[in-house]
Protein backbone atom coordinates (compact mmCIF):
# COMPACT_ATOMS: atom_id res chain seq x y z
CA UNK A 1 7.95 -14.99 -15.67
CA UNK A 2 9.30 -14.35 -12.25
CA UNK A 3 10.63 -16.39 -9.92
CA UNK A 4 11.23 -16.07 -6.47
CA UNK A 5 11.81 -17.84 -2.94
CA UNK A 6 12.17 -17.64 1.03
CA UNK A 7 14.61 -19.81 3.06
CA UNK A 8 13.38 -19.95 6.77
CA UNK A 9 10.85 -21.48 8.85
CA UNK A 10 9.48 -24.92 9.58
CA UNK A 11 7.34 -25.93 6.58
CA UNK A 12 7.99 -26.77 2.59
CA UNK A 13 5.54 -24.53 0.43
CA UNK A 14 4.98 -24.28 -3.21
CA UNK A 15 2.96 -21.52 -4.78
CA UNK A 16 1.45 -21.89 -8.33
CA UNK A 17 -1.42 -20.40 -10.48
CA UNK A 18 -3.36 -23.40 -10.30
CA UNK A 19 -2.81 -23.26 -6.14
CA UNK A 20 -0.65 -23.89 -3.22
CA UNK A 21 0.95 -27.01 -1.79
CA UNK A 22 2.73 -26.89 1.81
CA UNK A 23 3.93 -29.71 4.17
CA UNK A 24 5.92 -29.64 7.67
CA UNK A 25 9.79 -30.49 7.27
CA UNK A 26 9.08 -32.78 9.97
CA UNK A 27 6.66 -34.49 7.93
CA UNK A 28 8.99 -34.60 4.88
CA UNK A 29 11.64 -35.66 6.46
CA UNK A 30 9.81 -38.95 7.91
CA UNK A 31 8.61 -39.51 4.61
CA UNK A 32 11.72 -39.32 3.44
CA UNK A 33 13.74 -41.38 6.26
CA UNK A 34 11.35 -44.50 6.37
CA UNK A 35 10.19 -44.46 2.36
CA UNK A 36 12.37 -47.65 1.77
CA UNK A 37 11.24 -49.75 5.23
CA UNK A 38 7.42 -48.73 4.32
CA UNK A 39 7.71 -49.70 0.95
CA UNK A 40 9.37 -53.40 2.05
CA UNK A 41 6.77 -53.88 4.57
């Protein structure tokens, strides 16, 4: 199997067989950030 990867840009994505899976840095950063205070509210 071979791996590889690209560092740059503004977005997270994830290439598989079965498909593709891509989110904004902004957005996975938020989720990140707030995960505790939305899961105590």
């Amino acid at each position: 199997m071979k791996l590889s990867g690209k560092v740059g840009g503004d977005k997270l994505t994830v290439k598989t067989v079965g498909g593709e899976f891509s989110a904004s840095l902004t957005e996975l950063h938020d989720a990140w950030w707030n995960s505790i205070a939305r899961a105590m509210a």
